[in-house]
PDB file of N, CA and C in Angstrom:
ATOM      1  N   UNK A   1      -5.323  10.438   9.911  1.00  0.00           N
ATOM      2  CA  UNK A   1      -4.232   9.861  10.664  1.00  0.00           C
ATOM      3  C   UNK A   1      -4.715   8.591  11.358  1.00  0.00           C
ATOM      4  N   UNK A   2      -3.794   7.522  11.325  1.00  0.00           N
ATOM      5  CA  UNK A   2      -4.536   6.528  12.116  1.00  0.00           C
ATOM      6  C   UNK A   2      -2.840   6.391  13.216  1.00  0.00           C
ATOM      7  N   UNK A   3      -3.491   5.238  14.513  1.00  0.00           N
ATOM      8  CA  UNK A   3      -2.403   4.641  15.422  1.00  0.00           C
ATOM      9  C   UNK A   3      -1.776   3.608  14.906  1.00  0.00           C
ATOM     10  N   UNK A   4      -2.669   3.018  14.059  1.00  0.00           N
ATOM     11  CA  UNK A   4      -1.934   1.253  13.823  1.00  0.00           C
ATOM     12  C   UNK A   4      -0.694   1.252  12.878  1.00  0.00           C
ATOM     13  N   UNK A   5       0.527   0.623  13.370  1.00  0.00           N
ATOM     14  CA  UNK A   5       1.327   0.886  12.580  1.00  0.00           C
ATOM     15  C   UNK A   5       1.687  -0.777  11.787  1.00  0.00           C
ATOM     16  N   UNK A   6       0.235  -1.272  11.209  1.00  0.00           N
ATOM     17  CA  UNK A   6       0.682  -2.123  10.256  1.00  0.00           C
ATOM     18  C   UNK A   6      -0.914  -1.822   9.284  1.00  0.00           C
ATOM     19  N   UNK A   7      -0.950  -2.531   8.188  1.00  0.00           N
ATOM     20  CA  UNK A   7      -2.360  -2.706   7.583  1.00  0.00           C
ATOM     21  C   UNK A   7      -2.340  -3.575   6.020  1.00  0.00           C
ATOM     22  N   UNK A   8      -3.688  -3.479   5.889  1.00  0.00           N
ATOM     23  CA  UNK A   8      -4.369  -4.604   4.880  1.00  0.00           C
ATOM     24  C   UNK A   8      -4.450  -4.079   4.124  1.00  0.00           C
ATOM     25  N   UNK A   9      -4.406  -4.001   2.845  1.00  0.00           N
ATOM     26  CA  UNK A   9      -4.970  -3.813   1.507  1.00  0.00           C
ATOM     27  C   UNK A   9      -5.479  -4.755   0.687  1.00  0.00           C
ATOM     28  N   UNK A  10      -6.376  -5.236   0.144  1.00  0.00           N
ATOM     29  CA  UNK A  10      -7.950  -5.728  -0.397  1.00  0.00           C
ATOM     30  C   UNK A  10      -7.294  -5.408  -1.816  1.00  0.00           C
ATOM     31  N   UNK A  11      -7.394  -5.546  -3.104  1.00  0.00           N
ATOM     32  CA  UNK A  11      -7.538  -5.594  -4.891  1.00  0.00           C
ATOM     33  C   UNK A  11      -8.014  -5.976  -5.715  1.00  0.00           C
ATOM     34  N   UNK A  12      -8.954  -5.953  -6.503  1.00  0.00           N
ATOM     35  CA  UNK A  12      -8.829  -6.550  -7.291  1.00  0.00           C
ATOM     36  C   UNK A  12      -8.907  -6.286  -8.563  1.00  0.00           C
ATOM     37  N   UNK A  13      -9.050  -6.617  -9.718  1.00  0.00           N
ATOM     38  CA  UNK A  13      -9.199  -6.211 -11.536  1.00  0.00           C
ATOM     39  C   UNK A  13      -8.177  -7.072 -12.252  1.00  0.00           C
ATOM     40  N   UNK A  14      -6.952  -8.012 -11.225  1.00  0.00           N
ATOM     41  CA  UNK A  14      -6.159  -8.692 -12.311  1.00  0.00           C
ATOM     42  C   UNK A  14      -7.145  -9.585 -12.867  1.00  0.00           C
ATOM     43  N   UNK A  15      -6.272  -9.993 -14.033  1.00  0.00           N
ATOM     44  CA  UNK A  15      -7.567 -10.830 -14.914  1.00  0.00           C
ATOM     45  C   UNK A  15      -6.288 -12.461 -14.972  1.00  0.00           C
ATOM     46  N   UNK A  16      -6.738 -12.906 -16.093  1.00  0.00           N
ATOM     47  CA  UNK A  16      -5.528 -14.222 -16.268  1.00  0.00           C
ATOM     48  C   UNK A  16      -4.804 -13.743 -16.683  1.00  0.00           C
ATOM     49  N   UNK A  17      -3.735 -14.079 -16.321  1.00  0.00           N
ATOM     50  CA  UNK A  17      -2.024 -14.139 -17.070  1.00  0.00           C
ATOM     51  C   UNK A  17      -1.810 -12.868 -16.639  1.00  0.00           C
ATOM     52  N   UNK A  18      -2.809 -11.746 -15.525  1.00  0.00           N
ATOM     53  CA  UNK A  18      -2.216 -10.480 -14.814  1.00  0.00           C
ATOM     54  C   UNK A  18      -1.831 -10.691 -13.343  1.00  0.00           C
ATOM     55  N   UNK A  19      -0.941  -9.493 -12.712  1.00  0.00           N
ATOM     56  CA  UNK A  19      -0.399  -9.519 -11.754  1.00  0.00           C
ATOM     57  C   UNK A  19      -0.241  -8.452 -11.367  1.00  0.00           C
ATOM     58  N   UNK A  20       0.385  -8.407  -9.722  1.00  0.00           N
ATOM     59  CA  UNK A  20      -0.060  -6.714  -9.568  1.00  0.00           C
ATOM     60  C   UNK A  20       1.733  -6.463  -9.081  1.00  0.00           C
ATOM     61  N   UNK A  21       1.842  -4.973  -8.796  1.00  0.00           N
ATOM     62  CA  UNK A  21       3.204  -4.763  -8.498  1.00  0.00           C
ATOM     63  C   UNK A  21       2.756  -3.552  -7.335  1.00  0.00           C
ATOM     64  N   UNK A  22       3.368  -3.588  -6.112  1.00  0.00           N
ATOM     65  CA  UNK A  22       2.944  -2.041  -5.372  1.00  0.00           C
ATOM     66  C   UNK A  22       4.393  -1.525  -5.267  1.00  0.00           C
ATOM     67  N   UNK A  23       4.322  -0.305  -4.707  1.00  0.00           N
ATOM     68  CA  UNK A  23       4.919   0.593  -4.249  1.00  0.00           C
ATOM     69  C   UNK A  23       4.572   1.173  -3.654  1.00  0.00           C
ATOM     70  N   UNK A  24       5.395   1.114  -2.294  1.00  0.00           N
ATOM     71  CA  UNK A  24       4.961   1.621  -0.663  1.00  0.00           C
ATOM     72  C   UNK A  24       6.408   2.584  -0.665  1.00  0.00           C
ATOM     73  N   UNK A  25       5.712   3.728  -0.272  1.00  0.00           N
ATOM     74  CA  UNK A  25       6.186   4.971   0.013  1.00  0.00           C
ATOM     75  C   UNK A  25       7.332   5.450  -0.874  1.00  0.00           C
ATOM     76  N   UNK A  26       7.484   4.647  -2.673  1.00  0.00           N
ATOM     77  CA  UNK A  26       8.421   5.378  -3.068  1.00  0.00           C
ATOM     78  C   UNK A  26       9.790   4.623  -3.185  1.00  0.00           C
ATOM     79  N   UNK A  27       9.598   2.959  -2.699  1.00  0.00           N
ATOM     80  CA  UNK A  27      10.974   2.271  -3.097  1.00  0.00           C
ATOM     81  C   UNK A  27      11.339   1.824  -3.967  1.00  0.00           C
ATOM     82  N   UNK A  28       9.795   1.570  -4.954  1.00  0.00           N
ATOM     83  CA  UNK A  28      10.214   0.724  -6.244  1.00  0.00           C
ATOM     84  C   UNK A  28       9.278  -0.201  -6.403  1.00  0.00           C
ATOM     85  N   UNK A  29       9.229  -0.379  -7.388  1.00  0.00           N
ATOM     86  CA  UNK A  29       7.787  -1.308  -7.525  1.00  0.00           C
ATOM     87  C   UNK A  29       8.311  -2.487  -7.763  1.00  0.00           C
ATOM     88  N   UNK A  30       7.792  -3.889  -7.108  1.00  0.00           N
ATOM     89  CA  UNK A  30       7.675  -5.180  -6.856  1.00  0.00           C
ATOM     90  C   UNK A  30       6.393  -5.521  -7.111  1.00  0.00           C
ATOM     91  N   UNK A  31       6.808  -7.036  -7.003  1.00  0.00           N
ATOM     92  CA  UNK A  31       5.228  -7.987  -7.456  1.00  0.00           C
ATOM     93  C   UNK A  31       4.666  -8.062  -6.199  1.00  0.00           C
ATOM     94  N   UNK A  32       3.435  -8.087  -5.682  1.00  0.00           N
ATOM     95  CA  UNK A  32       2.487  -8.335  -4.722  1.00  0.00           C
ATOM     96  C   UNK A  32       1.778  -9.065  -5.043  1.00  0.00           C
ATOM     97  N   UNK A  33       0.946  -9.551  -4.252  1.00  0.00           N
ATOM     98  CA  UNK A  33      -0.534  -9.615  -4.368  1.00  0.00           C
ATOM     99  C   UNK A  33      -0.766  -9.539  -2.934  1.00  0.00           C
ATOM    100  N   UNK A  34      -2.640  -9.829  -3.127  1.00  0.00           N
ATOM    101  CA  UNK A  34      -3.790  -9.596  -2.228  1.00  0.00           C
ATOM    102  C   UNK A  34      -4.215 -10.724  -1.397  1.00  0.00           C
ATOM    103  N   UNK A  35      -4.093  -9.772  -0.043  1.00  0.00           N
ATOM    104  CA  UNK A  35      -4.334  -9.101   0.545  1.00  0.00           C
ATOM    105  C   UNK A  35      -3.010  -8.537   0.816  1.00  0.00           C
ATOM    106  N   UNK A  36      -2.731  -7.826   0.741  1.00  0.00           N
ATOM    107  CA  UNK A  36      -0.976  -7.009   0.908  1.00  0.00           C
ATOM    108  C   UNK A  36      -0.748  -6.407   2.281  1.00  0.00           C
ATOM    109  N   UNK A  37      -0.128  -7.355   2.747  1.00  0.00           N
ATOM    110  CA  UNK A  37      -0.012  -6.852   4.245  1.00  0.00           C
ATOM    111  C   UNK A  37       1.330  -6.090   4.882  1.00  0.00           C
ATOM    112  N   UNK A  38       1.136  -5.143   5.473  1.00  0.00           N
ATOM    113  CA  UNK A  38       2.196  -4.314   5.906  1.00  0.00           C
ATOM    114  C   UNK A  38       2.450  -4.211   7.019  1.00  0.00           C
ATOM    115  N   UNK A  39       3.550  -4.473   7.925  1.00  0.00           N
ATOM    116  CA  UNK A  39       3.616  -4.436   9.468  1.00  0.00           C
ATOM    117  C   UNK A  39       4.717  -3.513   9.675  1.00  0.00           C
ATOM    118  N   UNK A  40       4.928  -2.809  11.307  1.00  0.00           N
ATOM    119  CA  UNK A  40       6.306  -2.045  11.550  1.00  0.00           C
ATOM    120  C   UNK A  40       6.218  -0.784  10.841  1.00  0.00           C
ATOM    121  N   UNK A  41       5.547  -0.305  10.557  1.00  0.00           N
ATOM    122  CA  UNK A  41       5.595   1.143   9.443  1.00  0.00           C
ATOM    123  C   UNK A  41       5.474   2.125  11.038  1.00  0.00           C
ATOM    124  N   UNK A  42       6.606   3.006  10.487  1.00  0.00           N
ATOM    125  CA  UNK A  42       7.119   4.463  11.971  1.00  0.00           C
ATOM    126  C   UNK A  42       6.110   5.033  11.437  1.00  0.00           C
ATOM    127  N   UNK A  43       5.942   6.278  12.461  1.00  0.00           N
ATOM    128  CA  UNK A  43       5.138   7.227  12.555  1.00  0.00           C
ATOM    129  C   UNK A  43       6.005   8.030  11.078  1.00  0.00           C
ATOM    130  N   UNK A  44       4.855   8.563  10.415  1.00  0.00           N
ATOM    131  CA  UNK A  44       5.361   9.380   9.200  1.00  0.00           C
ATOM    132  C   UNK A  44       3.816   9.299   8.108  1.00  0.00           C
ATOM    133  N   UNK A  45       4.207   9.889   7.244  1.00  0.00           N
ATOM    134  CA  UNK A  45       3.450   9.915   6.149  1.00  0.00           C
ATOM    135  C   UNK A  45       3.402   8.902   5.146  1.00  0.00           C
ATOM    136  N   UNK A  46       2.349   8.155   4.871  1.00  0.00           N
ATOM    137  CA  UNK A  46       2.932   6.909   3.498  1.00  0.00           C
ATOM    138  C   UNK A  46       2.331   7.068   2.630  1.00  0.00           C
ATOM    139  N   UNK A  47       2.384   6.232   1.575  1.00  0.00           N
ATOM    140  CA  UNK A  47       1.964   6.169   0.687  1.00  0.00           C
ATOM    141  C   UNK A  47       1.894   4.650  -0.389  1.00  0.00           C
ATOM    142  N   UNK A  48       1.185   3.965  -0.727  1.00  0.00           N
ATOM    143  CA  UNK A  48       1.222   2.705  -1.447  1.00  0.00           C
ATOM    144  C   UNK A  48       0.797   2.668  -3.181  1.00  0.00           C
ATOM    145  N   UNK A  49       1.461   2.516  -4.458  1.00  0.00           N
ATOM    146  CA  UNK A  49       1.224   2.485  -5.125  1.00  0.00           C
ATOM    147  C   UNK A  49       0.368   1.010  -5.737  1.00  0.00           C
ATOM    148  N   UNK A  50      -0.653   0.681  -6.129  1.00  0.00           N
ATOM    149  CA  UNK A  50      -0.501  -0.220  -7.068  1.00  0.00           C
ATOM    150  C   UNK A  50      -1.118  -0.318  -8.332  1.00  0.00           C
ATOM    151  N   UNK A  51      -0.296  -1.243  -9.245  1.00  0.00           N
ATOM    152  CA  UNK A  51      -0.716  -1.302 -10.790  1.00  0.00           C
ATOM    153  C   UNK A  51      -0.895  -3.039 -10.897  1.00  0.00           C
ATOM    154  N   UNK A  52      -1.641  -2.924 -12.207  1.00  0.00           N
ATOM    155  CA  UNK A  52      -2.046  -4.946 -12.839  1.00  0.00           C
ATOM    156  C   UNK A  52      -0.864  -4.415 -14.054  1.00  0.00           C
ATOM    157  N   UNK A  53      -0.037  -5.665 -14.112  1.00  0.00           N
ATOM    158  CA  UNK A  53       0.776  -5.411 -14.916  1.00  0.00           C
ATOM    159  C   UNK A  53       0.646  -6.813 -15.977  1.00  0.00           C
ATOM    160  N   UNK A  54       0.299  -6.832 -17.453  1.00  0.00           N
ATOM    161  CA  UNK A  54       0.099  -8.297 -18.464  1.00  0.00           C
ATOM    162  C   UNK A  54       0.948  -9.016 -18.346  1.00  0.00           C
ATOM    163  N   UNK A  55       0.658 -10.108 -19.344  1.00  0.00           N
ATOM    164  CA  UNK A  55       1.897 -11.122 -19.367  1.00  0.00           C
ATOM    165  C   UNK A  55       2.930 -10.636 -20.331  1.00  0.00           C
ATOM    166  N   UNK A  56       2.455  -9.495 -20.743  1.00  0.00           N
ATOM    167  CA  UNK A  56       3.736  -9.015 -21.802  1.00  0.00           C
ATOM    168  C   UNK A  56       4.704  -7.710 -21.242  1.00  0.00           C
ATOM    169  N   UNK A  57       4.074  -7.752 -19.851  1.00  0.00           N
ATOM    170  CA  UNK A  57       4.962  -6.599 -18.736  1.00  0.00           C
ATOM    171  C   UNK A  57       4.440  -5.627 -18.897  1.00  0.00           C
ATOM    172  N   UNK A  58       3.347  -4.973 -19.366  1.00  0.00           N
ATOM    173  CA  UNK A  58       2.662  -3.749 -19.886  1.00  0.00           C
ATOM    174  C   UNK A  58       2.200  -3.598 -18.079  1.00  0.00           C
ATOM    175  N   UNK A  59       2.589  -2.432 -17.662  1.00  0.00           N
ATOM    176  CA  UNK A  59       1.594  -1.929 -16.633  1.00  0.00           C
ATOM    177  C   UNK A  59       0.734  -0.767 -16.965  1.00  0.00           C
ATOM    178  N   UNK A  60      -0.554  -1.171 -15.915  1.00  0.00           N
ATOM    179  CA  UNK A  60      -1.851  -0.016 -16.569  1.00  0.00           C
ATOM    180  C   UNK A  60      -1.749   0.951 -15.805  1.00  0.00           C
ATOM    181  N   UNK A  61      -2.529   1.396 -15.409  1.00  0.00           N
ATOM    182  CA  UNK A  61      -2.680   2.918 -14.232  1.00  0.00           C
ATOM    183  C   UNK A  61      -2.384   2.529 -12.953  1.00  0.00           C
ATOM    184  N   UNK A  62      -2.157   3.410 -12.299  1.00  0.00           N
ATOM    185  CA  UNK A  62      -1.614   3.458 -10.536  1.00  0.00           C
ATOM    186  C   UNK A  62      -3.249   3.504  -9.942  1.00  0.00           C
ATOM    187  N   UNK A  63      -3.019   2.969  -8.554  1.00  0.00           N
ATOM    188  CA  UNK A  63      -4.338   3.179  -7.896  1.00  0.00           C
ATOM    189  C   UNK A  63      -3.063   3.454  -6.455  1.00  0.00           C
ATOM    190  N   UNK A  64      -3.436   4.443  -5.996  1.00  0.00           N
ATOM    191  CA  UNK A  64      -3.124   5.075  -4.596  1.00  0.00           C
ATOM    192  C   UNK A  64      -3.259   5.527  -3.305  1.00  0.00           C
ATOM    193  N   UNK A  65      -3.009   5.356  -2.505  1.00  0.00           N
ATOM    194  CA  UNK A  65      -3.472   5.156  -0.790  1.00  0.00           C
ATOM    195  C   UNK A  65      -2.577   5.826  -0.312  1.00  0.00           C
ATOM    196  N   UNK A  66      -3.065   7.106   0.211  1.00  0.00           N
ATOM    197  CA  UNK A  66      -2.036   7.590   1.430  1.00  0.00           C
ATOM    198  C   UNK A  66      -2.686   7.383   2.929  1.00  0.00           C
ATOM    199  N   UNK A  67      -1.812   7.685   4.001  1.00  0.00           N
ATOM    200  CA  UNK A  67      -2.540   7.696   5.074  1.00  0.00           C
ATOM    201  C   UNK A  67      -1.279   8.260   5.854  1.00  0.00           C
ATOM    202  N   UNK A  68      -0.945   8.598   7.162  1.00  0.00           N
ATOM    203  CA  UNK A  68      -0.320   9.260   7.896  1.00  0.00           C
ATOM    204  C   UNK A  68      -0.622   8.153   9.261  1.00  0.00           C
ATOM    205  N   UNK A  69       0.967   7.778   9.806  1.00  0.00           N
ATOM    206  CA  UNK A  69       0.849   7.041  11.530  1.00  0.00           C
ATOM    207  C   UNK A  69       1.238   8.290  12.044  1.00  0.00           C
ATOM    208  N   UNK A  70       0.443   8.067  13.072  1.00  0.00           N
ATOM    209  CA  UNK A  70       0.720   8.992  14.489  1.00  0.00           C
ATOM    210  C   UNK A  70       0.161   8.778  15.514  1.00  0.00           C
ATOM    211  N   UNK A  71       1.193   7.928  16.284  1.00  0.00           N
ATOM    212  CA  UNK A  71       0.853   7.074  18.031  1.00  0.00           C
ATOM    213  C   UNK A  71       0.533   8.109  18.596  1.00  0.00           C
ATOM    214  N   UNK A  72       0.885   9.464  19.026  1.00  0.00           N
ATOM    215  CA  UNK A  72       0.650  10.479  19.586  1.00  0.00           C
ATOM    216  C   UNK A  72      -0.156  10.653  20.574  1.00  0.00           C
ATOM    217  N   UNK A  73      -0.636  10.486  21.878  1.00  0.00           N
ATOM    218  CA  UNK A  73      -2.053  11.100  22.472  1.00  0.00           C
ATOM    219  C   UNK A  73      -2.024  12.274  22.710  1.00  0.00           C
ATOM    220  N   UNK A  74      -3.439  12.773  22.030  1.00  0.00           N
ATOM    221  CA  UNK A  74      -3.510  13.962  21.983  1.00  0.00           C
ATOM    222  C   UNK A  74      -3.533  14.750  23.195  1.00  0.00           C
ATOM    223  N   UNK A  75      -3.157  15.832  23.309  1.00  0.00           N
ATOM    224  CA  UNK A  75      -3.091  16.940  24.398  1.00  0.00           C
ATOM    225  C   UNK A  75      -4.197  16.483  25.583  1.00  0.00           C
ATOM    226  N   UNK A  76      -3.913  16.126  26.885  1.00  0.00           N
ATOM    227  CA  UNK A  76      -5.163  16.115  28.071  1.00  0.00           C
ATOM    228  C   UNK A  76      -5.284  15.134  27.802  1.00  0.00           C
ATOM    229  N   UNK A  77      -4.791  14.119  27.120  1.00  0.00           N
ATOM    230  CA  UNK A  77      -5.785  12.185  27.038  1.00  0.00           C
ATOM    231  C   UNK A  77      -5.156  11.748  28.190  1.00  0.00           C
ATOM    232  N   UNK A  78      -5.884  10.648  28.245  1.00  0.00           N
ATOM    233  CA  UNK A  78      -5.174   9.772  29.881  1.00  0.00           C
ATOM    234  C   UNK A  78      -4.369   8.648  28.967  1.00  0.00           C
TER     235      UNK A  78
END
């Protein structure tokens, strides 16, 4: 679980004439690239997909990141 409710993601393996597409938590995959930055994400569970997709639209395998926000202080913190 982390507090921060934005973050970075780092990639790499596109080659020439590749490109990447993510999918964050399940909306649909779009074009990105790197460094893929995410801000405003609520407390909940996520999840980020991404693939290198050719110049002929072929996408390869998923690479995947979950992580969980939760501002929360724990029980007794000041």
């Amino acid at each position: 679980m982390v507090q921060a409710t934005s973050a970075t993601f780092t990639f790499t393996g596109a080659g020439a004439g590749e490109s990447y597409q993510c999918n964050l938590d399940g909306t649909g995959w779009l074009p990105c690239s790197t460094p893929y930055v995410i801000s405003g994400l609520p407390e909940a569970a996520h999840s980020l997909l991404v693939r290198i997709v050719d110049a002929a639209g072929n996408a390869g395998p998923n690479a995947t990141r979950a992580w969980t926000v939760d501002r929360t202080a724990p029980a007794g913190s000041v």
